[in-house]
PDB file of N, CA and C in Angstrom:
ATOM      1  N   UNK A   1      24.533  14.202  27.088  1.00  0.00           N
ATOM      2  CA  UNK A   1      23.247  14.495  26.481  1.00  0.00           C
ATOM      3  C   UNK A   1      23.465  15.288  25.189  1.00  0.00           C
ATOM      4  N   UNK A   2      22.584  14.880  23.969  1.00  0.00           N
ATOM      5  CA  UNK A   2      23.060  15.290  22.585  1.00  0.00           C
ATOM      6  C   UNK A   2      22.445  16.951  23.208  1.00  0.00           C
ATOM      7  N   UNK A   3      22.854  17.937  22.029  1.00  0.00           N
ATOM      8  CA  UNK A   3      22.236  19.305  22.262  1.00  0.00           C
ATOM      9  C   UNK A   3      21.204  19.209  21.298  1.00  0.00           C
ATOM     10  N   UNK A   4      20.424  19.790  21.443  1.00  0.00           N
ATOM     11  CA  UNK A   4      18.949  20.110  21.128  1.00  0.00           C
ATOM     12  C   UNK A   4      18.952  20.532  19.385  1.00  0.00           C
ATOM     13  N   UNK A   5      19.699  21.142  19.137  1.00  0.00           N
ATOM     14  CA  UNK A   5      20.273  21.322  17.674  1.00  0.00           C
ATOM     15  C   UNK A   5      20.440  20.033  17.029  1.00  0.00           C
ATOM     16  N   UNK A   6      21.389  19.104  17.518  1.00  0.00           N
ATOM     17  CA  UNK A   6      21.239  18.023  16.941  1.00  0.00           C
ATOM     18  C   UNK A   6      20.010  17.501  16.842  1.00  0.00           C
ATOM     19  N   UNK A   7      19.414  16.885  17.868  1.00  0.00           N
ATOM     20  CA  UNK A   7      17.832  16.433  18.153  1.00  0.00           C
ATOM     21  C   UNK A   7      17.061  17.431  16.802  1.00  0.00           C
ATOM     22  N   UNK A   8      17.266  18.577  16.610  1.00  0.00           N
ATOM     23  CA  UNK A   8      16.542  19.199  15.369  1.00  0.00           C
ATOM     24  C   UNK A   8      16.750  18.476  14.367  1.00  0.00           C
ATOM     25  N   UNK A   9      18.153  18.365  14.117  1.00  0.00           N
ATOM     26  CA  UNK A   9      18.421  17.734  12.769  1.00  0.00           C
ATOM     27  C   UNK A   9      17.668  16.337  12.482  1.00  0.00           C
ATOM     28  N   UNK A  10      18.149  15.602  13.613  1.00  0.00           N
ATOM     29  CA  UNK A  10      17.379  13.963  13.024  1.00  0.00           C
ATOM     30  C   UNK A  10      15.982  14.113  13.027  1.00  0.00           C
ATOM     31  N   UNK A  11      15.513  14.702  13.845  1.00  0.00           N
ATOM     32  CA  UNK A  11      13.896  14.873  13.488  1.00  0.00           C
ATOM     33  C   UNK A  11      13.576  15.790  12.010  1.00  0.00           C
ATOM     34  N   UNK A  12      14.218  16.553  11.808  1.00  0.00           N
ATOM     35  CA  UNK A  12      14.361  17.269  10.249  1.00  0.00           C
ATOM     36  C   UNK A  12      14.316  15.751   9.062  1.00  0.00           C
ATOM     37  N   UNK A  13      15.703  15.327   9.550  1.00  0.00           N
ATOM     38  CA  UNK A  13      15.925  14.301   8.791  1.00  0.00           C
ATOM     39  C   UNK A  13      15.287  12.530   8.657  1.00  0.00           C
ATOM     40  N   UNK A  14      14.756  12.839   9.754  1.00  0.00           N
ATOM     41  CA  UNK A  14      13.282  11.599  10.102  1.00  0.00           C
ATOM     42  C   UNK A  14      12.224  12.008   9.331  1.00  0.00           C
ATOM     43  N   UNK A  15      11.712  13.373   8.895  1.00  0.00           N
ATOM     44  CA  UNK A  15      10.624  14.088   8.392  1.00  0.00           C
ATOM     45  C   UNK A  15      10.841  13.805   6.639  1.00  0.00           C
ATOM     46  N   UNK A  16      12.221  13.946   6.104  1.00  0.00           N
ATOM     47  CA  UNK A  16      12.369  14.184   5.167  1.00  0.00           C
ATOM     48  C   UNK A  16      12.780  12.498   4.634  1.00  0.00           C
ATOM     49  N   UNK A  17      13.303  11.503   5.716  1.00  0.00           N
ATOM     50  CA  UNK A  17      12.489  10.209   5.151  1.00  0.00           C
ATOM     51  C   UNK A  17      11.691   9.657   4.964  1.00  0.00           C
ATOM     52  N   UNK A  18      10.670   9.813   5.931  1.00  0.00           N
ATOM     53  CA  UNK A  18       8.993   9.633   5.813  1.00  0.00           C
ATOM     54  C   UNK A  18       8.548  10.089   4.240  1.00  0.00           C
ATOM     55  N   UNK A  19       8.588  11.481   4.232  1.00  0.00           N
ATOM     56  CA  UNK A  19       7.820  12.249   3.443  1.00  0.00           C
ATOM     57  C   UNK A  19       8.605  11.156   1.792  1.00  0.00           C
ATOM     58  N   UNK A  20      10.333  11.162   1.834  1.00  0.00           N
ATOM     59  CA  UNK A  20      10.147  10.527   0.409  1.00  0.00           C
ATOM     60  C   UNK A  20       9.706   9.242   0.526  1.00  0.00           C
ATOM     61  N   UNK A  21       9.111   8.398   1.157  1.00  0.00           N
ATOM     62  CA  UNK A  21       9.021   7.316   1.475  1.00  0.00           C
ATOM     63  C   UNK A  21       7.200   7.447   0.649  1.00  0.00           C
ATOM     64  N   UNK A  22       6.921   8.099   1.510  1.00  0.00           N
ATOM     65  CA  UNK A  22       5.237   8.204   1.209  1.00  0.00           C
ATOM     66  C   UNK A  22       5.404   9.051  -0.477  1.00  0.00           C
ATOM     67  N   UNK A  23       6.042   9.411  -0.726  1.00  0.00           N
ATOM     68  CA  UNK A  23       6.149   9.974  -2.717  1.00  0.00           C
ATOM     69  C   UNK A  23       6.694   8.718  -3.437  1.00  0.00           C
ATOM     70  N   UNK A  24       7.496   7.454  -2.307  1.00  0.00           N
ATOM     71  CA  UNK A  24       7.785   6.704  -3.482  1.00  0.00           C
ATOM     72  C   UNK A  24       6.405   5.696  -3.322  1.00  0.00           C
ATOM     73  N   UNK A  25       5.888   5.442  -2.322  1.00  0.00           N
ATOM     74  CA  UNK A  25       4.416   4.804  -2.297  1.00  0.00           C
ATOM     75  C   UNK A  25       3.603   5.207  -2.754  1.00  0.00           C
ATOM     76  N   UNK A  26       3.298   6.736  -3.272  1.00  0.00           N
ATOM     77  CA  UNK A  26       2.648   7.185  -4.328  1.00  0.00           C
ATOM     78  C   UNK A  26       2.467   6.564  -5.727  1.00  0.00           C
ATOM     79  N   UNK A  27       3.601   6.364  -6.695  1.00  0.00           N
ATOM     80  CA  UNK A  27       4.111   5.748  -7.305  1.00  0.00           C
ATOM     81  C   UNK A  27       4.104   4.536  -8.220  1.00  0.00           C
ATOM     82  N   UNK A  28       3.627   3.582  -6.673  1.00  0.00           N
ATOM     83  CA  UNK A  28       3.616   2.271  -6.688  1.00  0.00           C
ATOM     84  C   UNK A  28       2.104   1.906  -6.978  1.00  0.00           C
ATOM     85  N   UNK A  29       2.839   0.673  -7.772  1.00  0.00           N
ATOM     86  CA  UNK A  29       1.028  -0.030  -8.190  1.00  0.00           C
ATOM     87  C   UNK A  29       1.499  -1.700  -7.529  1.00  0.00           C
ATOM     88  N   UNK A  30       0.329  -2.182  -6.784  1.00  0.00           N
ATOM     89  CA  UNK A  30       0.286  -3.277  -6.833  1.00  0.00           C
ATOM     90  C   UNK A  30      -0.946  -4.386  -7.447  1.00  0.00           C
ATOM     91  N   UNK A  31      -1.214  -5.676  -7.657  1.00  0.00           N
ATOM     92  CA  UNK A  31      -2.063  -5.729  -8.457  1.00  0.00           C
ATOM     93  C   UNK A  31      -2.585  -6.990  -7.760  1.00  0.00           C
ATOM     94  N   UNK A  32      -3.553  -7.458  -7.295  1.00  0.00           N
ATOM     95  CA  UNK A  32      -4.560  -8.252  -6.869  1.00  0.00           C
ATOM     96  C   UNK A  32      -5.195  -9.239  -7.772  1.00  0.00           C
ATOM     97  N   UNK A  33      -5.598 -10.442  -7.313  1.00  0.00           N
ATOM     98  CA  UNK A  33      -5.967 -11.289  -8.220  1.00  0.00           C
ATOM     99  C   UNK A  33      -6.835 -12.931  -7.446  1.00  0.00           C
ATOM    100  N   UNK A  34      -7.741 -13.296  -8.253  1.00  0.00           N
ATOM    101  CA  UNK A  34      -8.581 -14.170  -7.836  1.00  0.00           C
ATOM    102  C   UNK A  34      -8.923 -15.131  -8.443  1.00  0.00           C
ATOM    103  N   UNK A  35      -9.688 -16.038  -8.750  1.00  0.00           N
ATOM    104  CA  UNK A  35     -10.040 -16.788  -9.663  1.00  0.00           C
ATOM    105  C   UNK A  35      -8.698 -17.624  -9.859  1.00  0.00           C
ATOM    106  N   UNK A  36      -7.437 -17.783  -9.624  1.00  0.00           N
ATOM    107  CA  UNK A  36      -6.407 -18.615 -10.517  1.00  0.00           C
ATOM    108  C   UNK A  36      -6.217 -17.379 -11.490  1.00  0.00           C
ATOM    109  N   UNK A  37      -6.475 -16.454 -11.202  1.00  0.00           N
ATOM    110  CA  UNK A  37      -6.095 -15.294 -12.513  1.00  0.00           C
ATOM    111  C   UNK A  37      -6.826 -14.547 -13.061  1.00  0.00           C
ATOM    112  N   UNK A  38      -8.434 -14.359 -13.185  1.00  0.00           N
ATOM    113  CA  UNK A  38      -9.123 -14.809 -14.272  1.00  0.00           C
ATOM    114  C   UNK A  38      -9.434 -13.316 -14.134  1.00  0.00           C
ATOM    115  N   UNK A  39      -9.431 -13.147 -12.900  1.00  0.00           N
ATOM    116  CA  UNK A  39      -9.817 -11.402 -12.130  1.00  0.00           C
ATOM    117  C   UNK A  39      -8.287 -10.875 -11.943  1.00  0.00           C
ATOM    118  N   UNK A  40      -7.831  -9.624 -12.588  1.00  0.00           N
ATOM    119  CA  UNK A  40      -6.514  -9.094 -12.166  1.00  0.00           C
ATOM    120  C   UNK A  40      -6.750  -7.554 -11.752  1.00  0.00           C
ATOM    121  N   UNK A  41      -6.790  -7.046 -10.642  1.00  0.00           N
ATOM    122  CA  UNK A  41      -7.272  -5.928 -10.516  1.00  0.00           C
ATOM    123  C   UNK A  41      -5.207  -5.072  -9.620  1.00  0.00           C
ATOM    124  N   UNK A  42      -5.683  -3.856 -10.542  1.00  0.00           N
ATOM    125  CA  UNK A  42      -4.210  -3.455 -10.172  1.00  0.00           C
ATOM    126  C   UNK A  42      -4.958  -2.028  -9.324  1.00  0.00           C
ATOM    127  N   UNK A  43      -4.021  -1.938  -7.991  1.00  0.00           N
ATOM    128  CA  UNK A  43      -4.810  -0.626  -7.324  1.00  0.00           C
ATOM    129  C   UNK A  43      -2.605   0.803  -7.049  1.00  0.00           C
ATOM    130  N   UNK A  44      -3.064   1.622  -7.399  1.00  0.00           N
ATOM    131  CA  UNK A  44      -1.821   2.976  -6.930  1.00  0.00           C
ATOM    132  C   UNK A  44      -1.820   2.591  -5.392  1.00  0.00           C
ATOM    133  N   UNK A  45      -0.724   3.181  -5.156  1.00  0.00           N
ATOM    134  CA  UNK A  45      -0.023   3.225  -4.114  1.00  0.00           C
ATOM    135  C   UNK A  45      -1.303   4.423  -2.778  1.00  0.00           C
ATOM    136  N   UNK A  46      -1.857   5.309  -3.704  1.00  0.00           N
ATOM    137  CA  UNK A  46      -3.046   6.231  -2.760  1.00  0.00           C
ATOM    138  C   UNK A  46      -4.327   5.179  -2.712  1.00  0.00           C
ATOM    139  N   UNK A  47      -4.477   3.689  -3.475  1.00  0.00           N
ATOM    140  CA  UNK A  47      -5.483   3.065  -2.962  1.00  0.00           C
ATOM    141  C   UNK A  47      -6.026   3.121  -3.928  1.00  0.00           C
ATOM    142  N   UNK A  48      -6.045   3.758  -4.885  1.00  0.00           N
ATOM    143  CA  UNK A  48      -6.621   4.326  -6.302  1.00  0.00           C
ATOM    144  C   UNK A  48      -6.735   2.876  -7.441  1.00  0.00           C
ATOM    145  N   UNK A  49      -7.775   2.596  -7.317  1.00  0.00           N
ATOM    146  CA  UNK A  49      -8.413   1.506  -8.444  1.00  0.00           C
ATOM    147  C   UNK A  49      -7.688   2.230  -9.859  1.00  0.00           C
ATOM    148  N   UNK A  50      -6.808   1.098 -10.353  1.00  0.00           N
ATOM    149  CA  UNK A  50      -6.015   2.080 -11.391  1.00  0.00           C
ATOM    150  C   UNK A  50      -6.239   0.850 -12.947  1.00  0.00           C
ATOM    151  N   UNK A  51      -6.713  -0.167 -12.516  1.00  0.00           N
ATOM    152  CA  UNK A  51      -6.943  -1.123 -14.047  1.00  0.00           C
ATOM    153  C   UNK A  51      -7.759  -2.531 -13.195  1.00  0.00           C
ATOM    154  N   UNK A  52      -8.491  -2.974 -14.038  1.00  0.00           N
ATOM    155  CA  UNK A  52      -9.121  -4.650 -14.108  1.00  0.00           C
ATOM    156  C   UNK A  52      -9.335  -5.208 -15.273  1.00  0.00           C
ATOM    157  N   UNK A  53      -8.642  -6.430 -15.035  1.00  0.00           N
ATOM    158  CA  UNK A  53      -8.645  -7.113 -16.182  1.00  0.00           C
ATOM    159  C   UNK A  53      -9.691  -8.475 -15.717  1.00  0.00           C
ATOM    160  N   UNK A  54     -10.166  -9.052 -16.579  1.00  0.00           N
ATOM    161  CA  UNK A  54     -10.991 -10.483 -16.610  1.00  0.00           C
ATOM    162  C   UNK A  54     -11.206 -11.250 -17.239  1.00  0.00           C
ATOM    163  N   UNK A  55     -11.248 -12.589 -17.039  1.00  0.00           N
ATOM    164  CA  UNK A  55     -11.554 -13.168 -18.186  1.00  0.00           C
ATOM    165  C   UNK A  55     -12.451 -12.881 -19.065  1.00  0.00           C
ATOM    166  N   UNK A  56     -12.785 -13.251 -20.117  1.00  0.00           N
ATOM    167  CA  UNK A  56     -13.519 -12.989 -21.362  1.00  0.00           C
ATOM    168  C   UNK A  56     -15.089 -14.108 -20.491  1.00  0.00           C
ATOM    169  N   UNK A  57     -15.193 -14.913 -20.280  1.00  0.00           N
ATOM    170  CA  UNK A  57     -15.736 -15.922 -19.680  1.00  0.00           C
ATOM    171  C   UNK A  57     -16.693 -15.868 -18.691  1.00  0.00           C
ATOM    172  N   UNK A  58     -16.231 -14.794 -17.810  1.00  0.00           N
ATOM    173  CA  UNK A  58     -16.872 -14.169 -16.950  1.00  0.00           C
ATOM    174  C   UNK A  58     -17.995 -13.394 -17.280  1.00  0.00           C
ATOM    175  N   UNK A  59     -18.231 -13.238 -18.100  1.00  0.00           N
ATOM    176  CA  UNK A  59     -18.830 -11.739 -19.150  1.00  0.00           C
ATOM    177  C   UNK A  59     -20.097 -13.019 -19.517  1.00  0.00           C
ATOM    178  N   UNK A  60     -20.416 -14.048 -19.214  1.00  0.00           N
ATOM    179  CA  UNK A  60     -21.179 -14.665 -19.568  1.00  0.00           C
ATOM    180  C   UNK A  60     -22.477 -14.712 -19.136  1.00  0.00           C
ATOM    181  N   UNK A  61     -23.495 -14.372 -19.722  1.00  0.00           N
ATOM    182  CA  UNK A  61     -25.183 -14.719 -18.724  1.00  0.00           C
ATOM    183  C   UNK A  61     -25.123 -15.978 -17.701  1.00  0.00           C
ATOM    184  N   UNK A  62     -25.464 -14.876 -16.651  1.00  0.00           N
ATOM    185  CA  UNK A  62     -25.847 -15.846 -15.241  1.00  0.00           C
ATOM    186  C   UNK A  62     -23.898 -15.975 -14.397  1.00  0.00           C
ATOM    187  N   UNK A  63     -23.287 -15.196 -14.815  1.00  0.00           N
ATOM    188  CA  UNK A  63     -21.948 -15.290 -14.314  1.00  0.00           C
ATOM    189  C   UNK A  63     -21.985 -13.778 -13.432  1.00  0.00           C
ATOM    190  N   UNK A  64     -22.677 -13.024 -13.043  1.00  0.00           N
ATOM    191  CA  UNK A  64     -22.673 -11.675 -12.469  1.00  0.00           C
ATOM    192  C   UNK A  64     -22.232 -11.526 -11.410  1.00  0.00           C
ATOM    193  N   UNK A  65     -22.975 -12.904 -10.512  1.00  0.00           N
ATOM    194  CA  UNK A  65     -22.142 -12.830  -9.178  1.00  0.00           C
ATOM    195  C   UNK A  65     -21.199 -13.431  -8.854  1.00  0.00           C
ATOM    196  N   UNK A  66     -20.411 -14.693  -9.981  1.00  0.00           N
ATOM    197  CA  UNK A  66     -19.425 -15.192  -9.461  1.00  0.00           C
ATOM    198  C   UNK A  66     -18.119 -13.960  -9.911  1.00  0.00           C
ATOM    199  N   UNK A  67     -18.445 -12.945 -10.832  1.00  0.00           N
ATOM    200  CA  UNK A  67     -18.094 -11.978 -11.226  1.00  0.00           C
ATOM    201  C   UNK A  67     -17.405 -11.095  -9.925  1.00  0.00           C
ATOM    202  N   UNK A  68     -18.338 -10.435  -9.362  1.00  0.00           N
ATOM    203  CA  UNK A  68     -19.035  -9.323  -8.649  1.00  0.00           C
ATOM    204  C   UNK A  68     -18.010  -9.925  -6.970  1.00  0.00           C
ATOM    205  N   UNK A  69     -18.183 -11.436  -7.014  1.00  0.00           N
ATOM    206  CA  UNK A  69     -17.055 -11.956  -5.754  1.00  0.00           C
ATOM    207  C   UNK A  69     -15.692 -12.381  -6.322  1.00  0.00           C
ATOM    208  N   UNK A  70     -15.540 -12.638  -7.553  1.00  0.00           N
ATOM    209  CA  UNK A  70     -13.928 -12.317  -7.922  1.00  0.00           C
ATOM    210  C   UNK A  70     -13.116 -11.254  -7.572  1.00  0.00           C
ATOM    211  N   UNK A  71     -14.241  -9.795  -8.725  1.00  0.00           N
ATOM    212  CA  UNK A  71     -13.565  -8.833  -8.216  1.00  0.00           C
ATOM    213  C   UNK A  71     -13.432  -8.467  -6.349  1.00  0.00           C
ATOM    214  N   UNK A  72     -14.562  -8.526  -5.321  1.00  0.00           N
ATOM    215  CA  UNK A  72     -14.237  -8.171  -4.271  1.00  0.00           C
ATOM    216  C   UNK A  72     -12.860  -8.682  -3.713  1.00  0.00           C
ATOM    217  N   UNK A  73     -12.647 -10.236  -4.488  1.00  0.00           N
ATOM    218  CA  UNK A  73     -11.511 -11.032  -3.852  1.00  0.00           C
ATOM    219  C   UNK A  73     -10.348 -10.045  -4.271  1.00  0.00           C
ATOM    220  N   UNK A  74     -10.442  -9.783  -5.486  1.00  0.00           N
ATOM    221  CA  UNK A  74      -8.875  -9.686  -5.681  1.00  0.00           C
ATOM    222  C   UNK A  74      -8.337  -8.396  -5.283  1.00  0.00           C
ATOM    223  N   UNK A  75      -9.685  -7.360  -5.015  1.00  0.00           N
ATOM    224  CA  UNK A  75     -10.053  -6.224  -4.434  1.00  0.00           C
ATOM    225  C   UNK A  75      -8.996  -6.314  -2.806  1.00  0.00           C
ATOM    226  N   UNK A  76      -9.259  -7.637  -2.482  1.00  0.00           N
ATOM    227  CA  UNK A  76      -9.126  -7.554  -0.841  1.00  0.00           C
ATOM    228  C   UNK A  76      -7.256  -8.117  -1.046  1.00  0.00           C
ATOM    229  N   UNK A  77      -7.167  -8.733  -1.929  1.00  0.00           N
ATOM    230  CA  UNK A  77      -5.785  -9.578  -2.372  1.00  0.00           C
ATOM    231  C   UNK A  77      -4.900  -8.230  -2.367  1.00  0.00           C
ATOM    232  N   UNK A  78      -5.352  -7.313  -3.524  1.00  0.00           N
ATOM    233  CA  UNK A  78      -4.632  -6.276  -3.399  1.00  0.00           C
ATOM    234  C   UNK A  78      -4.272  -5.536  -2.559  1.00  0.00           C
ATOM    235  N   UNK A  79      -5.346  -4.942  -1.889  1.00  0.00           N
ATOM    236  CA  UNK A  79      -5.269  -4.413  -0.411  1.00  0.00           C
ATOM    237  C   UNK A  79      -4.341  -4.754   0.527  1.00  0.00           C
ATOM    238  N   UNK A  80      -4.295  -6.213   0.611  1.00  0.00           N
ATOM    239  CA  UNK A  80      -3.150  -6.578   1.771  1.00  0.00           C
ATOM    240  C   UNK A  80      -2.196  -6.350   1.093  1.00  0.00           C
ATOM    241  N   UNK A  81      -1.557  -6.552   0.304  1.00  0.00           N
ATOM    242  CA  UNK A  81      -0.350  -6.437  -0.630  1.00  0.00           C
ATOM    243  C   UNK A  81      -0.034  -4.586  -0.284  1.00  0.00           C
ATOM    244  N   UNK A  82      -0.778  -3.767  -0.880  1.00  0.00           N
ATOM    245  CA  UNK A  82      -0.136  -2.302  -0.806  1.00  0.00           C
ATOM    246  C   UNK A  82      -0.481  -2.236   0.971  1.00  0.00           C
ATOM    247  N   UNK A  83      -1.448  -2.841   1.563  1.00  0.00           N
ATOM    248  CA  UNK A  83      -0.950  -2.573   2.702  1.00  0.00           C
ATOM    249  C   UNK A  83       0.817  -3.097   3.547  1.00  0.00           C
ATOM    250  N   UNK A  84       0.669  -3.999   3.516  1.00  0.00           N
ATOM    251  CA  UNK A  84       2.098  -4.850   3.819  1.00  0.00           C
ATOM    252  C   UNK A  84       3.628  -4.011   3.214  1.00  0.00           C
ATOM    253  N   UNK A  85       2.877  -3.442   1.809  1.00  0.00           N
ATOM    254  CA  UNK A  85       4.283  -2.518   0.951  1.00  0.00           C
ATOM    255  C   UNK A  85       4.203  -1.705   1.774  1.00  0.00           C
ATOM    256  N   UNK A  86       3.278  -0.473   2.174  1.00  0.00           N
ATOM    257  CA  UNK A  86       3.384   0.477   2.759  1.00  0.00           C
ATOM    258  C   UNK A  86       4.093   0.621   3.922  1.00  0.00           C
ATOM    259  N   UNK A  87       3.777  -0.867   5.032  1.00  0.00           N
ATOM    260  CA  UNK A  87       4.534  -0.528   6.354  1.00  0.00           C
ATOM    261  C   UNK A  87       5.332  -1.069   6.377  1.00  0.00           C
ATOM    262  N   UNK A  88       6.465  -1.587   5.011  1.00  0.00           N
ATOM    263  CA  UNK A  88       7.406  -2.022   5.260  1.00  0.00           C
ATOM    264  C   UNK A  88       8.558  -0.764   4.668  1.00  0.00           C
ATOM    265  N   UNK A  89       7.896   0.071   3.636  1.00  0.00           N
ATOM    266  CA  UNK A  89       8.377   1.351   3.484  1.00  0.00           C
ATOM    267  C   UNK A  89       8.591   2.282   4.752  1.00  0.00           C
ATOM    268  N   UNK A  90       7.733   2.149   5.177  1.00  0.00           N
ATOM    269  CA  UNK A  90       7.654   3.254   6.168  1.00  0.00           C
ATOM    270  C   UNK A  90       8.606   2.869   7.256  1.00  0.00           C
ATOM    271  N   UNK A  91       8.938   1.500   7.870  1.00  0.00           N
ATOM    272  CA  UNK A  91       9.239   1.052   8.886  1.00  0.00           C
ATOM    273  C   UNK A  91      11.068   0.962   8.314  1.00  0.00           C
ATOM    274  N   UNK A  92      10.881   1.040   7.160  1.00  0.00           N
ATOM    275  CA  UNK A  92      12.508   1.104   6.272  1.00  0.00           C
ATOM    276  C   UNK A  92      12.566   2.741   6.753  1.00  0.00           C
ATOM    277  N   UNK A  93      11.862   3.432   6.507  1.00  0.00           N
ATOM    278  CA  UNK A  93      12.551   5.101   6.357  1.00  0.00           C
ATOM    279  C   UNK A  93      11.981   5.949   7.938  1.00  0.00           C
ATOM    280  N   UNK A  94      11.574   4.909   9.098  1.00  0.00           N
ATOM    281  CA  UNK A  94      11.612   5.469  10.154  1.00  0.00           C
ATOM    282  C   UNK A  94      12.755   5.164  11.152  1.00  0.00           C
ATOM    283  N   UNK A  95      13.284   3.772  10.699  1.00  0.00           N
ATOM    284  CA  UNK A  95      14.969   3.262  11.215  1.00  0.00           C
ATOM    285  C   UNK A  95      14.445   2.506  12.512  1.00  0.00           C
ATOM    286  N   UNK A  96      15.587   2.921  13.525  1.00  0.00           N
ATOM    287  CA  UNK A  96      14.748   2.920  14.997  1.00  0.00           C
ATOM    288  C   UNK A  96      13.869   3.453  15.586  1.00  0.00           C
ATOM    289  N   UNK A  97      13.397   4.401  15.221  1.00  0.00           N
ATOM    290  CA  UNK A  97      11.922   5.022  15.896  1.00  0.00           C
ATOM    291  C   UNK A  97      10.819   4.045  15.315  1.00  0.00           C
ATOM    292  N   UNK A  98      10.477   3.512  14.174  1.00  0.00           N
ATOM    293  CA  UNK A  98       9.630   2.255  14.273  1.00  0.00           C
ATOM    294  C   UNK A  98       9.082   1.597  15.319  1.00  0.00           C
ATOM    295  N   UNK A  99       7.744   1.970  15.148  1.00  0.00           N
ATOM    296  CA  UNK A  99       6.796   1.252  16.040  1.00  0.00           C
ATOM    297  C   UNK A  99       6.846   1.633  17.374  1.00  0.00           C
ATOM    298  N   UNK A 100       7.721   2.695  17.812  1.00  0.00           N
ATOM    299  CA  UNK A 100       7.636   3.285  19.108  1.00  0.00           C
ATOM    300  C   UNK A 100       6.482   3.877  19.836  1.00  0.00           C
ATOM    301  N   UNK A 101       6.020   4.320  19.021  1.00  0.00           N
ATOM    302  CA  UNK A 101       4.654   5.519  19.487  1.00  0.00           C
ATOM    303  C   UNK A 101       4.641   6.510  19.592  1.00  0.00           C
ATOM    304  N   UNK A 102       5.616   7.161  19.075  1.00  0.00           N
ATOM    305  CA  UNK A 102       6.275   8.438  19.244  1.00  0.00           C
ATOM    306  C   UNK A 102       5.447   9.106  18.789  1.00  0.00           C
ATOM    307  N   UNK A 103       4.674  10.519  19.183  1.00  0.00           N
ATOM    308  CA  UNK A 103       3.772  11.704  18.957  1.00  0.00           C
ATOM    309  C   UNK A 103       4.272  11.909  17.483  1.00  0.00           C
ATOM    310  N   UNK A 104       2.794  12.261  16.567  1.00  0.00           N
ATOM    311  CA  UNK A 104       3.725  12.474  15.116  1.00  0.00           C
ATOM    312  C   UNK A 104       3.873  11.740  13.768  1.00  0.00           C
ATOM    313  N   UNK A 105       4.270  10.670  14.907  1.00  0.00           N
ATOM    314  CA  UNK A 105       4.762   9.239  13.827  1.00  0.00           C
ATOM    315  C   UNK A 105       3.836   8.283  13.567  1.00  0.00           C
ATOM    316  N   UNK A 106       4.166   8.528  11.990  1.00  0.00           N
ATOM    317  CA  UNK A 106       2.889   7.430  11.475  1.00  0.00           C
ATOM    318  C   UNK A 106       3.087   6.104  12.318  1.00  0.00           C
ATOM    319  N   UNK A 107       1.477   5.363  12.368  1.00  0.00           N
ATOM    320  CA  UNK A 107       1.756   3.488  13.326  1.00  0.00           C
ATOM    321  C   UNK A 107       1.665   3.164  12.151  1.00  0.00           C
ATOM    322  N   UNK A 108       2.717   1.680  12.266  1.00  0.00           N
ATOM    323  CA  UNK A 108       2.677   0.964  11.119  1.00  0.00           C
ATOM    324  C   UNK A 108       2.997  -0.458  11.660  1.00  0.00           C
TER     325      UNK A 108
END
């Protein structure tokens, strides 16, 4: 049986991968998109709406709502994307404790 000292350390050192894990997901931008392109919405790694781009085209009378459901799309495009980055970060810097259930530990 390891001694309890050790058991400190990897949990020290489980803490201090998480934590840079979640500063390098800080960081990160991923960027969402709809239309074939036309909608490019880029969101930070905290979820943070950080740029949208659109076509010029869109901007047209009587185009508001095909507008208004681009952006939600690419809104939701993005989303899965920094979601999917996130728990594959996390599931990189938790090793084998991943997905255990362990008290503590982020689910991913």
């Amino acid at each position: 049986m390891k001694d309890i000292g050790a058991l400190m350390k990897q949990a020290q050192a489980m803490q201090q991968k998480l934590a840079d894990a979640q500063a390098r997901l800080a960081e990160t931008t991923v960027e969402g998109t709809s239309g074939g392109g036309m909608v490019k919405l880029t969101l930070r790694g905290s979820g943070e709406l950080a740029g949208v781009v659109m076509d010029e085209s869109l901007l047209a009378p009587g185009e508001g709502e095909v507008l208004s459901d681009l952006m939600v799309a690419a809104h939701a495009d993005a989303k899965r994307k920094l979601d999917a980055m996130q728990a594959e970060v996390m599931r990189e810097a938790a090793g084998p404790l991943a997905g255990m259930g362990l008290p503590g530990m982020p689910k991913f």
